[in-house]
C-alpha atoms as a PDB file:
ATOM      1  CA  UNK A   1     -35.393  -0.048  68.066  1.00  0.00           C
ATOM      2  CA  UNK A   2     -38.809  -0.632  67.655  1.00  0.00           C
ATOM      3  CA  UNK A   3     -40.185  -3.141  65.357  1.00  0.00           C
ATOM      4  CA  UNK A   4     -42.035  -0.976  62.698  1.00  0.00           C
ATOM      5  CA  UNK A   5     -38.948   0.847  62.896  1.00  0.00           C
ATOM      6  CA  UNK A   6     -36.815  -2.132  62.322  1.00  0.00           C
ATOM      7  CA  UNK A   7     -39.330  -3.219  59.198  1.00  0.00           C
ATOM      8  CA  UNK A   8     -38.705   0.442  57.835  1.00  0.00           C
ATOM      9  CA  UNK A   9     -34.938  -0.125  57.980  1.00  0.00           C
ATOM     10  CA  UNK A  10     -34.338  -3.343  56.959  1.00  0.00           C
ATOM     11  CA  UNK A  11     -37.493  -2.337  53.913  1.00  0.00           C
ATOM     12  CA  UNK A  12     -34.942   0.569  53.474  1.00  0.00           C
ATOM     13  CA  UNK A  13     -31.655  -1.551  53.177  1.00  0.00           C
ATOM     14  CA  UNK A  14     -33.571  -3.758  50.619  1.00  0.00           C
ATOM     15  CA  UNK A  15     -34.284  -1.471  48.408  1.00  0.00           C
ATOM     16  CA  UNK A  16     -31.040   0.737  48.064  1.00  0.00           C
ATOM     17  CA  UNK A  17     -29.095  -3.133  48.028  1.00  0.00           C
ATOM     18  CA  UNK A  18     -31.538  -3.789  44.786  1.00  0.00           C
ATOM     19  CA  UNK A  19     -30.863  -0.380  43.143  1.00  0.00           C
ATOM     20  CA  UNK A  20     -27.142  -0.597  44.130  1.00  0.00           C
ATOM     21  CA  UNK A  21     -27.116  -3.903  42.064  1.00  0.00           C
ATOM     22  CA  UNK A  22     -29.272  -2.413  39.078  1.00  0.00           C
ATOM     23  CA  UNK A  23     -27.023   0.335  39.030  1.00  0.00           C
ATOM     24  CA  UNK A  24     -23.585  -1.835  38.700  1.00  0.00           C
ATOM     25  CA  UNK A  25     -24.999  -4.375  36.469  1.00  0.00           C
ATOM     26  CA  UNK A  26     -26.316  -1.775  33.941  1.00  0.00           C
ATOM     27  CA  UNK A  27     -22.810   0.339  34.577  1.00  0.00           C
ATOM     28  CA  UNK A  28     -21.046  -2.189  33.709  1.00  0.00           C
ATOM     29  CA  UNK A  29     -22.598  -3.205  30.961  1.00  0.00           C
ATOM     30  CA  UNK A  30     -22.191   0.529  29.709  1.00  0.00           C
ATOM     31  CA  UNK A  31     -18.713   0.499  30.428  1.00  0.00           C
ATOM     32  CA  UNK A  32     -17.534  -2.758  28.743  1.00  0.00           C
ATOM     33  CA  UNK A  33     -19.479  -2.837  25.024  1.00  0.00           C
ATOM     34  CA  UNK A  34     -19.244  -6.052  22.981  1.00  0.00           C
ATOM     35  CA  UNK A  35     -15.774  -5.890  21.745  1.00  0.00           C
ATOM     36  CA  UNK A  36     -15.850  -5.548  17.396  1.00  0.00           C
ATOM     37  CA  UNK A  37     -13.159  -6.463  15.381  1.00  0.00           C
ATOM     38  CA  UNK A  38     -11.068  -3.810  14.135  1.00  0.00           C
ATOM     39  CA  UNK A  39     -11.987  -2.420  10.518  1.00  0.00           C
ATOM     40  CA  UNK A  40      -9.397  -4.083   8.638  1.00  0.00           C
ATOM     41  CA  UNK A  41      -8.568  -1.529   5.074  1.00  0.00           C
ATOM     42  CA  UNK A  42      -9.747  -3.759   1.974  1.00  0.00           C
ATOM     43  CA  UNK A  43      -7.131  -2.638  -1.108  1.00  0.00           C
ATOM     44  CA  UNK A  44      -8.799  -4.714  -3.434  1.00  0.00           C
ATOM     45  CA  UNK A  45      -9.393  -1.324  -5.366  1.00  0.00           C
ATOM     46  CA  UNK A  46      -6.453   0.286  -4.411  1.00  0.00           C
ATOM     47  CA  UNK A  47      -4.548   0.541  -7.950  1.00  0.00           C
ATOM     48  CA  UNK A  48      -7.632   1.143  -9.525  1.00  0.00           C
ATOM     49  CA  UNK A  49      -6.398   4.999  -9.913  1.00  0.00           C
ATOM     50  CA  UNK A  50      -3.765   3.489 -12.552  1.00  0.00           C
ATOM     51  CA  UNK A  51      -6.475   2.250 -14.929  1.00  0.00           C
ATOM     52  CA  UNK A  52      -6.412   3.564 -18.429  1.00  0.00           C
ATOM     53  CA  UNK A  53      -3.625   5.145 -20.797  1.00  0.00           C
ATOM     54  CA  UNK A  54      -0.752   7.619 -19.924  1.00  0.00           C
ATOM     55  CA  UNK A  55       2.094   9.255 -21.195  1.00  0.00           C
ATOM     56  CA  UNK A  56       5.184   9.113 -18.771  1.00  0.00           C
ATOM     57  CA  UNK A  57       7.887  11.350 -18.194  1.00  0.00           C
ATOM     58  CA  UNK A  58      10.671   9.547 -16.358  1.00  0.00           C
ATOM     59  CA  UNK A  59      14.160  10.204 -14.901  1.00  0.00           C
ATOM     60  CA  UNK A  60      16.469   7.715 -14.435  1.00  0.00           C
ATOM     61  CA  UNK A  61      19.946   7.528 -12.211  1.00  0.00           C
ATOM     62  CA  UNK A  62      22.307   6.175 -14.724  1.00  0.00           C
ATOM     63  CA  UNK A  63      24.920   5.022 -12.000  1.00  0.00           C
ATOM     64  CA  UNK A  64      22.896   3.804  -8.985  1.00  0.00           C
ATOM     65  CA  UNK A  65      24.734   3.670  -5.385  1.00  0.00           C
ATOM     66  CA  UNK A  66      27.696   4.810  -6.426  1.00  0.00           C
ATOM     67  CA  UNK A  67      27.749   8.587  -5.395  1.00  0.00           C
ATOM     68  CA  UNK A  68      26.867   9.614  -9.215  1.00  0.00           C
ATOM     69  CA  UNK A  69      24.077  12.032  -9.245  1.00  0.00           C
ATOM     70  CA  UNK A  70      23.844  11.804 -13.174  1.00  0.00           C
ATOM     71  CA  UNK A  71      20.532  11.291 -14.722  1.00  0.00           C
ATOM     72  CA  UNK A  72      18.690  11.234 -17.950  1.00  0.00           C
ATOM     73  CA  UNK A  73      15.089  11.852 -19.068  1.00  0.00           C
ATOM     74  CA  UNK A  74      12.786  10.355 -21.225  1.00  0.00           C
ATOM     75  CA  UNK A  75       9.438  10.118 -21.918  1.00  0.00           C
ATOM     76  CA  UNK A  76       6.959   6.369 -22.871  1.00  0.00           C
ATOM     77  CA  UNK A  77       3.460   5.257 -22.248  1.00  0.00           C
ATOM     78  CA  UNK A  78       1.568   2.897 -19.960  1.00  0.00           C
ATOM     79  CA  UNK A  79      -1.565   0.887 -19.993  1.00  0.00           C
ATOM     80  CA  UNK A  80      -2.861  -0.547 -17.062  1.00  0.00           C
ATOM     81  CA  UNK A  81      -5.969  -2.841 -17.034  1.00  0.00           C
ATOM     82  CA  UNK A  82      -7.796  -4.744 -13.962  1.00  0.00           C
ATOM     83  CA  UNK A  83      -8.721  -8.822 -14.331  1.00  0.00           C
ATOM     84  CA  UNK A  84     -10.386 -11.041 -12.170  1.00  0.00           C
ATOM     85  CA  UNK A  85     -12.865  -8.006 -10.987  1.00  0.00           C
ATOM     86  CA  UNK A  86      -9.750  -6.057  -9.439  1.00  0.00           C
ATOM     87  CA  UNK A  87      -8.018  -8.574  -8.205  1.00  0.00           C
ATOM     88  CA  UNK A  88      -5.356  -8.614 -10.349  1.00  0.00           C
ATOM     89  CA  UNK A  89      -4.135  -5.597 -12.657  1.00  0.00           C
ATOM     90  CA  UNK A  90      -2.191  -6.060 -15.819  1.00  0.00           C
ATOM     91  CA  UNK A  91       0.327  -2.702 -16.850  1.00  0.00           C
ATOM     92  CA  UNK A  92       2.220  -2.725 -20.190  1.00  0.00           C
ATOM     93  CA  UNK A  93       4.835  -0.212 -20.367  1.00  0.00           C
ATOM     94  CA  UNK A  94       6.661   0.844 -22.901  1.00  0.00           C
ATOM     95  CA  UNK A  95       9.519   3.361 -23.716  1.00  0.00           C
ATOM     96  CA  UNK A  96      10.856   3.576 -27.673  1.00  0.00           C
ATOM     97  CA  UNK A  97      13.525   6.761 -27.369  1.00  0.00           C
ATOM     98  CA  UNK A  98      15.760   6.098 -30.077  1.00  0.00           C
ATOM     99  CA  UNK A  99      17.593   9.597 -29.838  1.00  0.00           C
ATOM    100  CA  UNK A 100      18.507   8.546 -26.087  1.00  0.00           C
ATOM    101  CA  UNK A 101      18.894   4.974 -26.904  1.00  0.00           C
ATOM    102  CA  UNK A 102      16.695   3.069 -25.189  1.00  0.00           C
ATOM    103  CA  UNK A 103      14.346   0.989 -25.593  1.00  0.00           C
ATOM    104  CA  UNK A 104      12.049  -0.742 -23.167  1.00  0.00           C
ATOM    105  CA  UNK A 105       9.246  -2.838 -23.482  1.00  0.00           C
ATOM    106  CA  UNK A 106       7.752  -4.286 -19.853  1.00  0.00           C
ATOM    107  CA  UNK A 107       5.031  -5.603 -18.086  1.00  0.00           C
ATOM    108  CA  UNK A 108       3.719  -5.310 -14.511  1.00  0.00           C
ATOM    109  CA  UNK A 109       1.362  -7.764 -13.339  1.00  0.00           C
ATOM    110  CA  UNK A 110       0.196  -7.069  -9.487  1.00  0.00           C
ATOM    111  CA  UNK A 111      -2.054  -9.981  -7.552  1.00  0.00           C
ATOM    112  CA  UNK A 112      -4.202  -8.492  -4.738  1.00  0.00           C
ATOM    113  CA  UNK A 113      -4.172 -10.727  -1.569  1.00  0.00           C
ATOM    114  CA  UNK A 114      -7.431 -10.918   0.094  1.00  0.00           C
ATOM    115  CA  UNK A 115      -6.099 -12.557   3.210  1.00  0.00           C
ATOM    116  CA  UNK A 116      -3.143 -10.779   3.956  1.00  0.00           C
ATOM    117  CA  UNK A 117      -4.611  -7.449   2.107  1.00  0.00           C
ATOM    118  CA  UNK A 118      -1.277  -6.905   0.275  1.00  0.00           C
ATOM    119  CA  UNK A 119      -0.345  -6.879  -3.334  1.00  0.00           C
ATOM    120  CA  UNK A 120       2.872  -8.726  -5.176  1.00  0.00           C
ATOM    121  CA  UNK A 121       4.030  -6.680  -7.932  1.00  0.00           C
ATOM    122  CA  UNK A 122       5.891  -9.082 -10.918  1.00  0.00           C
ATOM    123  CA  UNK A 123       7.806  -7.252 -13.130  1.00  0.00           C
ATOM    124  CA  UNK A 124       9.577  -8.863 -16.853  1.00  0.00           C
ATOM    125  CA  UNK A 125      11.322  -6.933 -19.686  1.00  0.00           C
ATOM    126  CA  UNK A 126      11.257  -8.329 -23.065  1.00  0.00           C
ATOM    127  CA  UNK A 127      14.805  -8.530 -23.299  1.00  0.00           C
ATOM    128  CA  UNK A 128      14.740 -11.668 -21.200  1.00  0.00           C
ATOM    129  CA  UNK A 129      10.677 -12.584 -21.489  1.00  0.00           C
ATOM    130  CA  UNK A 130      10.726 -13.712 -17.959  1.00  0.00           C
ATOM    131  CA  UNK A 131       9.515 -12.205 -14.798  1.00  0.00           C
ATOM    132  CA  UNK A 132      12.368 -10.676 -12.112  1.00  0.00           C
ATOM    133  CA  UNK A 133      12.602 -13.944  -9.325  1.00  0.00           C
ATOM    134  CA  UNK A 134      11.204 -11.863  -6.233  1.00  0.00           C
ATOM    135  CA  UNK A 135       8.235  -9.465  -6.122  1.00  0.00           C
ATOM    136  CA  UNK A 136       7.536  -6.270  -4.437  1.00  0.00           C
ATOM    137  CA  UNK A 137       5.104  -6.658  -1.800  1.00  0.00           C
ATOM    138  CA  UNK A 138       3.308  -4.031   0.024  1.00  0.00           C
ATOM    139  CA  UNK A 139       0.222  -2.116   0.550  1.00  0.00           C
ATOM    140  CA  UNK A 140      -1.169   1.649   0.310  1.00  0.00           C
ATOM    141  CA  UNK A 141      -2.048   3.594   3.640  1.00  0.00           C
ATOM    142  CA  UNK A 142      -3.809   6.802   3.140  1.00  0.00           C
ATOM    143  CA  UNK A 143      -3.479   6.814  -0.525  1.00  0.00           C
ATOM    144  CA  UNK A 144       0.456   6.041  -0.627  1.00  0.00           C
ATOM    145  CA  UNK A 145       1.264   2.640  -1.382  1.00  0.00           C
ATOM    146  CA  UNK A 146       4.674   1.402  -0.509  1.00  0.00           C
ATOM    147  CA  UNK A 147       6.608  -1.720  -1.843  1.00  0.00           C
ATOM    148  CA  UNK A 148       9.486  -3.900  -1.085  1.00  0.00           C
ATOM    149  CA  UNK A 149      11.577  -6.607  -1.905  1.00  0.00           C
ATOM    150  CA  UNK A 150      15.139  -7.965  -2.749  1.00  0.00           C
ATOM    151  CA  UNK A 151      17.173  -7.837  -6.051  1.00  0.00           C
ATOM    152  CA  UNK A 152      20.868  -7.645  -6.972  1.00  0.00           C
ATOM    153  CA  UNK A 153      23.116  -5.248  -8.156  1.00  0.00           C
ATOM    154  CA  UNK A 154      26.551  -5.724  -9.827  1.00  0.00           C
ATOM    155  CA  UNK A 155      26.731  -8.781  -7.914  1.00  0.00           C
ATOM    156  CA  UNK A 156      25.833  -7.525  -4.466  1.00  0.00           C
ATOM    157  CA  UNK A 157      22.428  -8.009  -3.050  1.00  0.00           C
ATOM    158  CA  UNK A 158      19.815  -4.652  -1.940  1.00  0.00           C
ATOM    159  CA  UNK A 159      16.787  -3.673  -1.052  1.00  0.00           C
ATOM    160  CA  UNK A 160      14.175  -2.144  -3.166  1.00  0.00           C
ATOM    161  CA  UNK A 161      10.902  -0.027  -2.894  1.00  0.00           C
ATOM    162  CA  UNK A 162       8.393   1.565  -4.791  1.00  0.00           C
ATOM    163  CA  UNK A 163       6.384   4.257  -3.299  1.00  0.00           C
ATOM    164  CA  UNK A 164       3.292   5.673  -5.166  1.00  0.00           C
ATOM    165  CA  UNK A 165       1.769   8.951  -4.218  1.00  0.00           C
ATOM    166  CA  UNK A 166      -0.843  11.742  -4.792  1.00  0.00           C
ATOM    167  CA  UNK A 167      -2.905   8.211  -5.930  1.00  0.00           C
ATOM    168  CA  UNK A 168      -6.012  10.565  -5.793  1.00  0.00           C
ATOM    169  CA  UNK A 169      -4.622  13.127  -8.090  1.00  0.00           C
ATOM    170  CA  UNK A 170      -4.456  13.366 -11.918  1.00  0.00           C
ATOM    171  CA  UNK A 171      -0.693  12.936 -11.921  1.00  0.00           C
ATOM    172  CA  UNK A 172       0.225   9.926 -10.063  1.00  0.00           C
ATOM    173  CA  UNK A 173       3.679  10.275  -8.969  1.00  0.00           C
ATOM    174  CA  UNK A 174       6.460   6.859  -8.613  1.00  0.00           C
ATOM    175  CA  UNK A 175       9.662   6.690  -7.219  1.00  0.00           C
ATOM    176  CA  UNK A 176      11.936   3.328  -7.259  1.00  0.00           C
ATOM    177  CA  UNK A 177      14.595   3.524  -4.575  1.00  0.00           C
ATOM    178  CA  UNK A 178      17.509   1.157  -3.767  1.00  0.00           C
ATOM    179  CA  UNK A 179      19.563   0.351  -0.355  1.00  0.00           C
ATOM    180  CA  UNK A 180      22.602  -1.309   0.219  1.00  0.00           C
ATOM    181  CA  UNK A 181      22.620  -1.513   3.926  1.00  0.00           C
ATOM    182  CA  UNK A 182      19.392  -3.304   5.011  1.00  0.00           C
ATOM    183  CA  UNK A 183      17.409  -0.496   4.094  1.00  0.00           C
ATOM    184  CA  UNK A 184      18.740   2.263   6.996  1.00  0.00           C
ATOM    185  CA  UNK A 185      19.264   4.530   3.690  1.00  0.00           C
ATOM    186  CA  UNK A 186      17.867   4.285   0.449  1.00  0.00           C
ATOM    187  CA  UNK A 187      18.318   6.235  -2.524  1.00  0.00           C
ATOM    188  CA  UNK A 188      15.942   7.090  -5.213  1.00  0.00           C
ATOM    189  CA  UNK A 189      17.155   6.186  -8.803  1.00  0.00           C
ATOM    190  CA  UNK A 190      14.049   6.280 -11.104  1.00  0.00           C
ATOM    191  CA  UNK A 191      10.920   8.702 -10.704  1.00  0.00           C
ATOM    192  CA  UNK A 192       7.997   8.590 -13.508  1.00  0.00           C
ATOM    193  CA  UNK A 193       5.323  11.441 -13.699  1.00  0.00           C
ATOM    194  CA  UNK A 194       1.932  10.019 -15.190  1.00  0.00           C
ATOM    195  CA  UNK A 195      -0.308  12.549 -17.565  1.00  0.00           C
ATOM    196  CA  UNK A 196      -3.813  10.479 -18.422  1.00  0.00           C
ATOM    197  CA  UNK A 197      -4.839  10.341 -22.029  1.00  0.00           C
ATOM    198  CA  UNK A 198      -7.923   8.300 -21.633  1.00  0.00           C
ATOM    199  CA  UNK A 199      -9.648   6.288 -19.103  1.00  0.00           C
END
């Protein structure tokens, strides 16, 4: 091989060996973009669709997890406020149905977690003016928010959730459910429909 010949190859080899390396340094960069943190869902707002007045229309299973399947209706209101700029939302419910017999005056309170992104729902009765020992705890997902904790039941201890849906509707929908066997099977004993009166 000659030497102008050799200069042309070795010029050659040069060349493609500096645009091979251009080519792999800027492929790779395309390949592998900085890595960003996956969007994490903020719920701060998430119960905000509960704010104002309602009436209620609920059903209740008189007998829970025992096989009974008999209910009975009745109809209360709820007002739900937000404090601490929706980080905490305040619900007074209240249910005075003579003709059925019952009486029931209650309040929610439900704390937003900004770490963890969850809420703990408190619930007391006036019966007993004190707040139930355990909360529910949970978070919404597509606009259904789901719930659990622990509680007791004629002695025995279960599993209970609450499960909101159509959140972005005009007639929120609840449904309490209970489970006696770790939650594998849960049943649903009380279900309240929600028509706004103001906001």
């Amino acid at each position: 091989m000659t030497s102008k010949a050799s200069r042309v190859v070795f010029g050659g080899l040069v060349c493609a060996t500096l645009l091979l390396s251009h080519t792999v340094a800027t492929g790779a960069q395309a390949a592998t973009p900085p890595a960003s943190a996956p969007s994490v869902h903020d719920g701060q707002r998430d119960f905000d669709y509960l704010l104002g007045s309602w009436k209620i229309h609920l059903k209740k299973l008189l007998h829970p997890l025992t096989g009974s399947n008999e209910w009975i209706e009745f109809d209360g209101t709820v007002v739900c406020r937000n404090v601490w700029n929706g980080l905490a939302e305040v619900e007074e419910f209240i249910v005075d149905s003579p003709e059925k017999n019952i009486f029931i005056k209650g309040l929610a309170i439900r704390l937003y977690n900004p770490q963890t992104h969850q809420w703990s729902i408190y619930w007391a009765n006036s019966k007993n003016g004190a707040f139930d020992p355990a909360p529910q705890v949970g978070q919404f997902t597509d606009g259904r928010g789901e719930f659990y904790g622990q509680d007791t039941l004629d002695g025995r201890s279960i599993y209970v959730r609450f499960v909101w849906t159509n959140t972005t509707s005009s007639a929120p929908h609840f449904e309490q459910s209970f489970s006696a066997d770790g939650g594998k099977t849960w049943e649903v004993n009380w279900i309240t429909e929600q028509t706004r009166t103001t906001k």
